[in-house]
PDB file of N, CA and C in Angstrom:
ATOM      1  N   UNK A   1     -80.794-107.892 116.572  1.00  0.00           N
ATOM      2  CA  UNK A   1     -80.770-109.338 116.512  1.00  0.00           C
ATOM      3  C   UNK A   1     -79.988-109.743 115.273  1.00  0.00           C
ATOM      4  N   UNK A   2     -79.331-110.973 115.432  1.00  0.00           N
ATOM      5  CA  UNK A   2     -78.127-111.068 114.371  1.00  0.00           C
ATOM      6  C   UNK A   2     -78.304-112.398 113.976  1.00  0.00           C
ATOM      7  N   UNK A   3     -80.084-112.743 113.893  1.00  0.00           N
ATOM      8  CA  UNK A   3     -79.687-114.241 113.737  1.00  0.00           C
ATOM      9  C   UNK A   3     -80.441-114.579 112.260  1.00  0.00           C
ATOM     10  N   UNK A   4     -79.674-115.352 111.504  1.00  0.00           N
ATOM     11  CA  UNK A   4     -80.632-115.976 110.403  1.00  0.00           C
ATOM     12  C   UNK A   4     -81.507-116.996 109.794  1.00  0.00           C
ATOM     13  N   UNK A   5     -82.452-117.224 110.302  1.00  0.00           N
ATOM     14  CA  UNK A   5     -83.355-118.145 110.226  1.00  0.00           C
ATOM     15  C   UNK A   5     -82.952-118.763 108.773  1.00  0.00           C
ATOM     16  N   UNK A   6     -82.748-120.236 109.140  1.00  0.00           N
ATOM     17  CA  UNK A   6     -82.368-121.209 108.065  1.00  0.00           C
ATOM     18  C   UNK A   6     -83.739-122.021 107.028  1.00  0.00           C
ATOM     19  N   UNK A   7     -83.302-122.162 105.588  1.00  0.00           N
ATOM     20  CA  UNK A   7     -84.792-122.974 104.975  1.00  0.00           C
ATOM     21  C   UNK A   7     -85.923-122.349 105.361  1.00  0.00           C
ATOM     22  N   UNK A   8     -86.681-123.229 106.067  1.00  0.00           N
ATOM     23  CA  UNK A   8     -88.455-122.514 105.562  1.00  0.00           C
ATOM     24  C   UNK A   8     -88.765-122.447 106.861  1.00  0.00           C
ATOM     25  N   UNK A   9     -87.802-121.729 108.061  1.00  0.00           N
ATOM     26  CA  UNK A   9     -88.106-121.328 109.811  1.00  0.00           C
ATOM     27  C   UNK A   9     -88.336-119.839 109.901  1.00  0.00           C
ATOM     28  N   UNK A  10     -89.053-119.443 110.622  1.00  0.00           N
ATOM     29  CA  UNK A  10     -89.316-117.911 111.361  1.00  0.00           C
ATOM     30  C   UNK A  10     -88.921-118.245 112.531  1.00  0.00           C
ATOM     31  N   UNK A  11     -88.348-116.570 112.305  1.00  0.00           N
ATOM     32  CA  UNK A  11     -88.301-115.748 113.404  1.00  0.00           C
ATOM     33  C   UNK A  11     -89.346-115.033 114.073  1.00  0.00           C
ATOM     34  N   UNK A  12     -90.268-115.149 115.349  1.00  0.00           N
ATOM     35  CA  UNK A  12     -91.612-114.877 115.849  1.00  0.00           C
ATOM     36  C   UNK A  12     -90.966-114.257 116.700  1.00  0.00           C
ATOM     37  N   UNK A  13     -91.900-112.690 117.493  1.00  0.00           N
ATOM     38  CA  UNK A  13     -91.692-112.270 118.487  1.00  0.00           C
ATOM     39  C   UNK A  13     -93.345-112.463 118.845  1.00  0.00           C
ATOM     40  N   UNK A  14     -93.594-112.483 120.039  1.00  0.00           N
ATOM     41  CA  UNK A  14     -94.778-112.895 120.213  1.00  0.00           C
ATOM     42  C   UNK A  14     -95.652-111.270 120.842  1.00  0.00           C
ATOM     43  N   UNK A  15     -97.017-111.255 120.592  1.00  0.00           N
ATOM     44  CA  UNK A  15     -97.539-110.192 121.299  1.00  0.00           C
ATOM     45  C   UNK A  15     -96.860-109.879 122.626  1.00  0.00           C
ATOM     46  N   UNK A  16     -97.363-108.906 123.169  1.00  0.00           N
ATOM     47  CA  UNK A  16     -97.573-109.051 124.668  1.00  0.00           C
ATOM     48  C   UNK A  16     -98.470-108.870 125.070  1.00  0.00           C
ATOM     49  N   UNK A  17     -99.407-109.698 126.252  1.00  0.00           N
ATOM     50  CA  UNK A  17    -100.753-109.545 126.628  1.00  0.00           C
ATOM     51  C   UNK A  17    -100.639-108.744 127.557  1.00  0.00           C
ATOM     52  N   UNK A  18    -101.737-107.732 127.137  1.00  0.00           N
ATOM     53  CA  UNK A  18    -101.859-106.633 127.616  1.00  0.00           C
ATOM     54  C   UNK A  18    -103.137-106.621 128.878  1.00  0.00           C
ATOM     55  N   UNK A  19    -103.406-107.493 129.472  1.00  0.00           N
ATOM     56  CA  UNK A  19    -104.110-108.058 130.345  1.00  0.00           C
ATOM     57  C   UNK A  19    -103.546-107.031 132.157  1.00  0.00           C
ATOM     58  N   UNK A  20    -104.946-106.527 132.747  1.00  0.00           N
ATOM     59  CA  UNK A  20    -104.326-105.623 133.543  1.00  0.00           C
ATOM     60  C   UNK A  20    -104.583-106.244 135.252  1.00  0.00           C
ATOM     61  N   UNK A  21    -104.089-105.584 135.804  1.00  0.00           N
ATOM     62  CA  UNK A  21    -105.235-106.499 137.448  1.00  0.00           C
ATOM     63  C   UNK A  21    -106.146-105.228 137.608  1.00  0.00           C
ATOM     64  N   UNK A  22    -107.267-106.088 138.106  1.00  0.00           N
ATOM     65  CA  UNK A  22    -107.848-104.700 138.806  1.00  0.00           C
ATOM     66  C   UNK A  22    -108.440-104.937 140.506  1.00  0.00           C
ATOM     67  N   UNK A  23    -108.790-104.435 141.071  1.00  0.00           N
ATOM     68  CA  UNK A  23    -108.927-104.942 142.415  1.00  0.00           C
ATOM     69  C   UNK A  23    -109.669-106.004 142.484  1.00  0.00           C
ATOM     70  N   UNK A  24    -109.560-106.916 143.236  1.00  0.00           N
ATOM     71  CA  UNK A  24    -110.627-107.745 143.872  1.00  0.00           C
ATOM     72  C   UNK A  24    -110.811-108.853 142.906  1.00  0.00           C
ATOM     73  N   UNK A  25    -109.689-108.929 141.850  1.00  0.00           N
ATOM     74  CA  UNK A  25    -109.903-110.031 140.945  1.00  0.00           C
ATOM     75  C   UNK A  25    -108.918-111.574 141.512  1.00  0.00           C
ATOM     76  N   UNK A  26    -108.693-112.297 140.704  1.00  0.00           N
ATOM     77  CA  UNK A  26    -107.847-113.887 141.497  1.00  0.00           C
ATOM     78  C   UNK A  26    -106.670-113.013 139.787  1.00  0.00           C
ATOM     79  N   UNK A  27    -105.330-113.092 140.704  1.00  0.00           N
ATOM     80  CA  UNK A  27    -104.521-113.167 140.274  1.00  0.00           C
ATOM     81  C   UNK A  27    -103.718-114.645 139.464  1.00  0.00           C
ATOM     82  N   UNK A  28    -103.193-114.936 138.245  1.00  0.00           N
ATOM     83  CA  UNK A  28    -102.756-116.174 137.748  1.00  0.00           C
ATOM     84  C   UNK A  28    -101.756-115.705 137.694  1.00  0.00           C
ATOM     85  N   UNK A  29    -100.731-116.706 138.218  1.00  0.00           N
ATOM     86  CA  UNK A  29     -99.159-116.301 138.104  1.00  0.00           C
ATOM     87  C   UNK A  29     -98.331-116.386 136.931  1.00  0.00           C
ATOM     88  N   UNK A  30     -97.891-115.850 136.357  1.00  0.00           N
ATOM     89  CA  UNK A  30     -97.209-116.007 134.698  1.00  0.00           C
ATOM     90  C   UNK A  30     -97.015-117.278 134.141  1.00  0.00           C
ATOM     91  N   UNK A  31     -96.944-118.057 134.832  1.00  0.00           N
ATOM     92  CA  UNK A  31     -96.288-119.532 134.587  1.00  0.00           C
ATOM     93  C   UNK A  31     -97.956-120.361 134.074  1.00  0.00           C
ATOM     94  N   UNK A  32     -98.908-120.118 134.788  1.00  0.00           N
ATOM     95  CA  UNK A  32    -100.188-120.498 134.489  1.00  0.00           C
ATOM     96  C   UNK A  32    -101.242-119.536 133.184  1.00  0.00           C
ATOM     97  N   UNK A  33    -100.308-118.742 132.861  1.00  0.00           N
ATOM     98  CA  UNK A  33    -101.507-118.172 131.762  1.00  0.00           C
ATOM     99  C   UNK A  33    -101.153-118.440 130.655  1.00  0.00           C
ATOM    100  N   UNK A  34    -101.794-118.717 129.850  1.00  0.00           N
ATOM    101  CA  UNK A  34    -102.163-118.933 128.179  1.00  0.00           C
ATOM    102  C   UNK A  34    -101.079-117.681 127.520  1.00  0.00           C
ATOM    103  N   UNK A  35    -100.096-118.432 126.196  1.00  0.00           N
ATOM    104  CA  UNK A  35     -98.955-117.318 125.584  1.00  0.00           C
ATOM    105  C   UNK A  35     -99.623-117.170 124.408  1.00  0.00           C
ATOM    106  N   UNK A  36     -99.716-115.416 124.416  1.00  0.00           N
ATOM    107  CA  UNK A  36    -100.614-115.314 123.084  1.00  0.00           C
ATOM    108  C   UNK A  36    -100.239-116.147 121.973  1.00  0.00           C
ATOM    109  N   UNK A  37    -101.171-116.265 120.557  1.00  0.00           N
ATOM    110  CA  UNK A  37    -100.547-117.491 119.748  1.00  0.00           C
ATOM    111  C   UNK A  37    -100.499-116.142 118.563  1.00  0.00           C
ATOM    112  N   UNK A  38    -100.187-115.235 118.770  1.00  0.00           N
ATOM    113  CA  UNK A  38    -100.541-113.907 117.632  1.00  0.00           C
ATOM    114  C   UNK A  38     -98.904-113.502 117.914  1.00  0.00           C
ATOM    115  N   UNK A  39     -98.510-113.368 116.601  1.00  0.00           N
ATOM    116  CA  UNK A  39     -96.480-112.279 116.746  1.00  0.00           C
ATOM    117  C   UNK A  39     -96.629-111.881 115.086  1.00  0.00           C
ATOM    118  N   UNK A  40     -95.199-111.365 115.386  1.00  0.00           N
ATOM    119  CA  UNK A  40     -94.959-110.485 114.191  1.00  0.00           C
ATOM    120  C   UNK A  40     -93.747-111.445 113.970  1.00  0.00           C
ATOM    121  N   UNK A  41     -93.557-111.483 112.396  1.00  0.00           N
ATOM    122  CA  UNK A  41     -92.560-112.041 111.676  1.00  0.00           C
ATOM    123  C   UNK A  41     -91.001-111.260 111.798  1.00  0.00           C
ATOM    124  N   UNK A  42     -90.104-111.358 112.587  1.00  0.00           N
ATOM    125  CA  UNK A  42     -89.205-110.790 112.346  1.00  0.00           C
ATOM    126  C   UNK A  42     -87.897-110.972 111.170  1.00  0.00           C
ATOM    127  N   UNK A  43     -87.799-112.390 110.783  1.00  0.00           N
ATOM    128  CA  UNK A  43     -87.158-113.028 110.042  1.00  0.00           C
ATOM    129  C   UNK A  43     -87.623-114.178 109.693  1.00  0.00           C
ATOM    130  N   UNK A  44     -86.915-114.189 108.098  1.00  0.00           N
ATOM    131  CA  UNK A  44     -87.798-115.401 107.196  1.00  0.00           C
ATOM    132  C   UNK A  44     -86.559-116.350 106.670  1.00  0.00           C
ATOM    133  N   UNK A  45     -86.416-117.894 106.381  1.00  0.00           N
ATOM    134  CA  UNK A  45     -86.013-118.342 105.757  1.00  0.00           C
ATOM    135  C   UNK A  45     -85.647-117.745 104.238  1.00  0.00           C
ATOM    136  N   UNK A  46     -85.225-118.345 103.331  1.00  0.00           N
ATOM    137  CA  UNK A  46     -85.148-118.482 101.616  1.00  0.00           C
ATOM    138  C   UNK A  46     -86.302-119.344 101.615  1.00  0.00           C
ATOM    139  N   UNK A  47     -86.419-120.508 101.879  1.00  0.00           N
ATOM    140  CA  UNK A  47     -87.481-121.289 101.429  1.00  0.00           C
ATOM    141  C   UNK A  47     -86.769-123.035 101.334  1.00  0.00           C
ATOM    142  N   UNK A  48     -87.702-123.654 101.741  1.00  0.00           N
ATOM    143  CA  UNK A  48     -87.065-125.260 101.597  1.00  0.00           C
ATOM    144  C   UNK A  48     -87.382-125.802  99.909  1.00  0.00           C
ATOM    145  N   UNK A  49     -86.277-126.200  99.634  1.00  0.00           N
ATOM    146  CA  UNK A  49     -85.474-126.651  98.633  1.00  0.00           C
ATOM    147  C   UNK A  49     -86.388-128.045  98.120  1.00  0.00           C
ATOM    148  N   UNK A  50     -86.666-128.288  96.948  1.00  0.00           N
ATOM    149  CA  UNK A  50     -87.644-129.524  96.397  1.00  0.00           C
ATOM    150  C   UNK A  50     -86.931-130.379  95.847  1.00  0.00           C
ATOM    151  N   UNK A  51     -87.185-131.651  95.331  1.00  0.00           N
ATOM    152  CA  UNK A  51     -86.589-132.730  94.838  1.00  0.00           C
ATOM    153  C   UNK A  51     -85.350-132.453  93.516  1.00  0.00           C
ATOM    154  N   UNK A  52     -86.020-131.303  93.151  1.00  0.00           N
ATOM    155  CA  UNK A  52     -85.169-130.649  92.097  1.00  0.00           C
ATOM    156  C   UNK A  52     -83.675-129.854  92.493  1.00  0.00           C
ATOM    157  N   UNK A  53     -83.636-129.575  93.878  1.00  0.00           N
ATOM    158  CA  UNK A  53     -82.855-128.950  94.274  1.00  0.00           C
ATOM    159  C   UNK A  53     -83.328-127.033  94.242  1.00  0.00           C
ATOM    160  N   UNK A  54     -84.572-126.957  93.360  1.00  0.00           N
ATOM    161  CA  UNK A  54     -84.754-125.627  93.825  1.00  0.00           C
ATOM    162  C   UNK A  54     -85.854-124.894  94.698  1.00  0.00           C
ATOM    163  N   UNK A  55     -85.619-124.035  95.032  1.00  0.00           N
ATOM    164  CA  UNK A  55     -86.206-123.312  96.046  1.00  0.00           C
ATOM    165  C   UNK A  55     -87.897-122.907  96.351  1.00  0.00           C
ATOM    166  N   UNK A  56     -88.010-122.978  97.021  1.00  0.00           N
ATOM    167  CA  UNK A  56     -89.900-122.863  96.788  1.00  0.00           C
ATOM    168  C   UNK A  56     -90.045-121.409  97.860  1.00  0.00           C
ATOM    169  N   UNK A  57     -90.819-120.606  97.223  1.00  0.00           N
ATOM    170  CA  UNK A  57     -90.966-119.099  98.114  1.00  0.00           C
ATOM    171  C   UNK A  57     -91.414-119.541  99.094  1.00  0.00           C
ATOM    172  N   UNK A  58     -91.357-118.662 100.185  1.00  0.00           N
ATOM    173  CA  UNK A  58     -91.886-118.797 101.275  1.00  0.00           C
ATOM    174  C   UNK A  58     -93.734-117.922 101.301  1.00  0.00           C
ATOM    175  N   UNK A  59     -94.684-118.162 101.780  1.00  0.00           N
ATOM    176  CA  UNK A  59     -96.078-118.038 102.219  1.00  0.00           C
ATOM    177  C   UNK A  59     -95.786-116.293 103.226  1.00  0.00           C
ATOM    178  N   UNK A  60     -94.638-116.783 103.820  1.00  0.00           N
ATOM    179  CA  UNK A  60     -95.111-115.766 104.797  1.00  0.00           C
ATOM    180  C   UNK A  60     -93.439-114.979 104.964  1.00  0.00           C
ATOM    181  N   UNK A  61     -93.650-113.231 105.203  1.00  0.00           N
ATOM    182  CA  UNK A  61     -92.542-112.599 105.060  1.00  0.00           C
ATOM    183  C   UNK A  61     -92.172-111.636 106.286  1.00  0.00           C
ATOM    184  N   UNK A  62     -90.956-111.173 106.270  1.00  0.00           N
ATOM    185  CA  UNK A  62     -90.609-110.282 107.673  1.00  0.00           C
ATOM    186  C   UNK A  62     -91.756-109.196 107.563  1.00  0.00           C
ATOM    187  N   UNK A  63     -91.911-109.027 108.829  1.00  0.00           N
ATOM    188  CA  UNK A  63     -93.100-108.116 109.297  1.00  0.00           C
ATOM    189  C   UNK A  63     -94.530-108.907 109.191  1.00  0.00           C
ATOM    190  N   UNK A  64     -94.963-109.627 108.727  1.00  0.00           N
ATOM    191  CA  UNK A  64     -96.282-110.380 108.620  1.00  0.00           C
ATOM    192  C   UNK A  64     -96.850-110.602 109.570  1.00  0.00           C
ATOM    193  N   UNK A  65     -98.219-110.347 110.099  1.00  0.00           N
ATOM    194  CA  UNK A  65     -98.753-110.817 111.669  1.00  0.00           C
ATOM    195  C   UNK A  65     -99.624-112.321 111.713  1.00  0.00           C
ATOM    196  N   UNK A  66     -99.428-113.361 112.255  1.00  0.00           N
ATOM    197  CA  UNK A  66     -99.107-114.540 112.149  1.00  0.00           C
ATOM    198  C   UNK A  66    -100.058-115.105 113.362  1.00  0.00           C
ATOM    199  N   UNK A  67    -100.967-116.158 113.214  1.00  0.00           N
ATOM    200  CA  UNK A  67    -101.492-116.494 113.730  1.00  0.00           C
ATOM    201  C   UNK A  67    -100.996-118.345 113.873  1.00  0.00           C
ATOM    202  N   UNK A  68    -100.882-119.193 115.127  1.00  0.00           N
ATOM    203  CA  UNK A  68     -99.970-120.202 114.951  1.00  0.00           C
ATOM    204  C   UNK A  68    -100.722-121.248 116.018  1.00  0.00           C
ATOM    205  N   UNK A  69    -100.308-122.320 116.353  1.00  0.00           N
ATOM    206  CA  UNK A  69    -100.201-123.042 117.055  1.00  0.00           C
ATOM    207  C   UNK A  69    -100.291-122.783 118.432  1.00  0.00           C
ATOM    208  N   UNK A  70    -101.065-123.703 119.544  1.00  0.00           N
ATOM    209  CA  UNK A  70    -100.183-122.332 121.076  1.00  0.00           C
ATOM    210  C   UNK A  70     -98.724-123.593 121.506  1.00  0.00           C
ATOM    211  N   UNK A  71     -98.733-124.660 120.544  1.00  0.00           N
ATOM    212  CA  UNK A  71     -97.075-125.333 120.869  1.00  0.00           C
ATOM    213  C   UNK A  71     -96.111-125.714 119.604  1.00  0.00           C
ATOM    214  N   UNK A  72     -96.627-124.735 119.023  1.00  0.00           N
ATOM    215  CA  UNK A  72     -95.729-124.071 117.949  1.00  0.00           C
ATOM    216  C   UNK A  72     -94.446-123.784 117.837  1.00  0.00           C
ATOM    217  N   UNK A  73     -93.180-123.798 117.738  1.00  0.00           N
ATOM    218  CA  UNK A  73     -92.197-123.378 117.826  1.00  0.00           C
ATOM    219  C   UNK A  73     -91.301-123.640 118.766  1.00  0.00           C
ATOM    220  N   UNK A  74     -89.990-123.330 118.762  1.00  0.00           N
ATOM    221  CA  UNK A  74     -89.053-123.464 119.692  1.00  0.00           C
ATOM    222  C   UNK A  74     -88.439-121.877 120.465  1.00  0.00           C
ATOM    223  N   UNK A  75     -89.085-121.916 121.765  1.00  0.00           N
ATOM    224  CA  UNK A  75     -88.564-120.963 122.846  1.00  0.00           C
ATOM    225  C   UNK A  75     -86.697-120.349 122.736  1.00  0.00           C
ATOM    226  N   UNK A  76     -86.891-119.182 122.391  1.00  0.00           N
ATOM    227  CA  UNK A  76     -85.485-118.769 122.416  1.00  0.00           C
ATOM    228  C   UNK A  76     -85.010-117.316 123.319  1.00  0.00           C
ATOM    229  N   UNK A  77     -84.099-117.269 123.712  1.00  0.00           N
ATOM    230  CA  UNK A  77     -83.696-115.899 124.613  1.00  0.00           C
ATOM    231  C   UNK A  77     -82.364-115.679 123.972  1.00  0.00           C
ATOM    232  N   UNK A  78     -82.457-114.179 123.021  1.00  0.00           N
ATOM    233  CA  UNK A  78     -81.682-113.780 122.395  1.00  0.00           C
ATOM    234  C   UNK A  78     -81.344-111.667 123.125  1.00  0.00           C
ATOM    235  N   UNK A  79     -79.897-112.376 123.802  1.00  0.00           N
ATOM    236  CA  UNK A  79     -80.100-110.356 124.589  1.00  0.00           C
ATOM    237  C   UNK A  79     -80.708-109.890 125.487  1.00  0.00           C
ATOM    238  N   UNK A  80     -81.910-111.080 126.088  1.00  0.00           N
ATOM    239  CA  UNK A  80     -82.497-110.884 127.228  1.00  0.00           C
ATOM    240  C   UNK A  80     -83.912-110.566 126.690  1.00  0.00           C
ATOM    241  N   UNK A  81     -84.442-111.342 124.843  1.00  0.00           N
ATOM    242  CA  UNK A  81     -85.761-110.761 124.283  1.00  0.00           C
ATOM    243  C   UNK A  81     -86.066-112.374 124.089  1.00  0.00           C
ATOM    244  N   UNK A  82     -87.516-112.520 124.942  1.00  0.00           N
ATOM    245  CA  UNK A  82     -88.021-114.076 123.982  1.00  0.00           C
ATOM    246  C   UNK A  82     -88.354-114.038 122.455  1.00  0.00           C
ATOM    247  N   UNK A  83     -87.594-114.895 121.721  1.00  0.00           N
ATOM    248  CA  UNK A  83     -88.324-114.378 120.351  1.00  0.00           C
ATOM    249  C   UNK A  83     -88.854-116.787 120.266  1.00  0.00           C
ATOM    250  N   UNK A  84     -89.464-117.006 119.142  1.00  0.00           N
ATOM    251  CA  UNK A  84     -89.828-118.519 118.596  1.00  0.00           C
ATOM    252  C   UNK A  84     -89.316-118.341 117.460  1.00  0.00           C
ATOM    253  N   UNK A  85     -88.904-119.730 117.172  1.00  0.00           N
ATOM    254  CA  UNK A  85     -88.455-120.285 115.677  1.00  0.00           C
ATOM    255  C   UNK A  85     -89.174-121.270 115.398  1.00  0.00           C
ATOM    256  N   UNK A  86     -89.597-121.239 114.511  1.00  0.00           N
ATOM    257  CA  UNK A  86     -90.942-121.947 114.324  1.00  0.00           C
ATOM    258  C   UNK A  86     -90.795-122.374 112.372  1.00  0.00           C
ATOM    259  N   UNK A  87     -91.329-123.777 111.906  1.00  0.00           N
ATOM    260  CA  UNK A  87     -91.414-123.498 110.391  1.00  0.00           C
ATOM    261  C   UNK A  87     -92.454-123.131 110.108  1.00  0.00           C
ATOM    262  N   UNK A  88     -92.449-123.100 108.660  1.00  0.00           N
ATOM    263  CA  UNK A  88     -93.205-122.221 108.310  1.00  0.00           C
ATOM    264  C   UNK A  88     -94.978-123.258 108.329  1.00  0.00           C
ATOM    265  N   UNK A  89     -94.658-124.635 108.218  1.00  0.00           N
ATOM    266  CA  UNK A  89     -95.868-125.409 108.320  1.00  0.00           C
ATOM    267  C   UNK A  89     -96.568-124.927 109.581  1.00  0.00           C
ATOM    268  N   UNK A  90     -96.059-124.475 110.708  1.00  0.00           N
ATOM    269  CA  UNK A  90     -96.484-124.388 112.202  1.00  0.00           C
ATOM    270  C   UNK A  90     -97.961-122.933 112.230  1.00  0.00           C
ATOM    271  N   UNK A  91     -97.588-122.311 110.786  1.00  0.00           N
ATOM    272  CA  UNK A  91     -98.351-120.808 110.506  1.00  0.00           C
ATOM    273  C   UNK A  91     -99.779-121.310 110.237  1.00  0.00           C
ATOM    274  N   UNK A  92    -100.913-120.772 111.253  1.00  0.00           N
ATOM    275  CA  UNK A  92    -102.207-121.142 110.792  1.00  0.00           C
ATOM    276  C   UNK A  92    -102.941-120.217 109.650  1.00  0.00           C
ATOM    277  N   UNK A  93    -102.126-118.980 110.110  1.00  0.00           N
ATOM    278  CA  UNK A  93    -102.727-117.735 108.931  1.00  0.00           C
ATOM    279  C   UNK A  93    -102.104-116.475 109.360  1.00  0.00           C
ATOM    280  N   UNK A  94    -102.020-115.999 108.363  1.00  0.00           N
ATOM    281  CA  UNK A  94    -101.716-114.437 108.087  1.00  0.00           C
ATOM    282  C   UNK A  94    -102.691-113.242 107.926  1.00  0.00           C
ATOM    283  N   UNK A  95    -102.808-112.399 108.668  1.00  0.00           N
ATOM    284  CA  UNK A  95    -103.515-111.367 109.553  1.00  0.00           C
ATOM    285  C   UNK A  95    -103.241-110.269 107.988  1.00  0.00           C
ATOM    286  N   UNK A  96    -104.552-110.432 107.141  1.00  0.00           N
ATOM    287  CA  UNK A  96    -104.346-109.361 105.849  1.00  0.00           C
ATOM    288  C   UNK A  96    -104.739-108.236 105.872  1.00  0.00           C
ATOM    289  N   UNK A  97    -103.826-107.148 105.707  1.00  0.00           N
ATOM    290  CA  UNK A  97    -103.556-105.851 106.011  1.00  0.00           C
ATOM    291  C   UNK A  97    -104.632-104.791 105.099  1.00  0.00           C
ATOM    292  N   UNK A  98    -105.134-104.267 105.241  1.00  0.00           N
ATOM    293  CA  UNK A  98    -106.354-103.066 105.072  1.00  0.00           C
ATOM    294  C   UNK A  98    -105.572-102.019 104.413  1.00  0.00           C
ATOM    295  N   UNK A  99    -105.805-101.577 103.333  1.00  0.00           N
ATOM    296  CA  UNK A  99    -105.183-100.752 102.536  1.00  0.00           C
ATOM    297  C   UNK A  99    -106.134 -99.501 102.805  1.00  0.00           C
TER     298      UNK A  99
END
């Protein structure tokens, strides 16, 4: 992917729900099910710029697992991969990693 998320936007790839059929259940057709609201950070802004003209870090960084909105972001098809661009206000929380 060759794209660079501008100011204080991510780059989101979203889970994939891993949801299975099993016999004898009611099938929901893709278009009707709930899009996980859980992805991984693939790309980060610099950070949006303050009255001063300088830069404010960003909260959240490439690779980060991201918990969001479920109408969060803007739908993109990059290569034939859905990824969201989303700012960074749209982030409800960050999924903290276990050492």
């Amino acid at each position: 992917m060759d794209l660079r998320p501008l100011h204080d936007r991510l780059i989101v790839q979203r889970f994939d729900d891993d949801s299975t059929q099993h016999v004898g259940t009611i099938v929901i057709p893709d278009s009707a099910k709930e899009k996980p609201q859980w992805g991984t950070v693939l790309a980060a802004g610099l950070g949006k710029s303050n009255e001063e003209g300088t830069r404010l870090p960003m909260d959240v960084k490439a690779g980060d697992t991201i918990l969001f909105g479920k109408y969060s972001g803007q739908e993109v098809r990059v290569d034939g991969v859905d990824y969201l661009i989303m700012k960074e206000d749209d982030v409800l929380a960050v999924q903290e990693r276990s050492l």
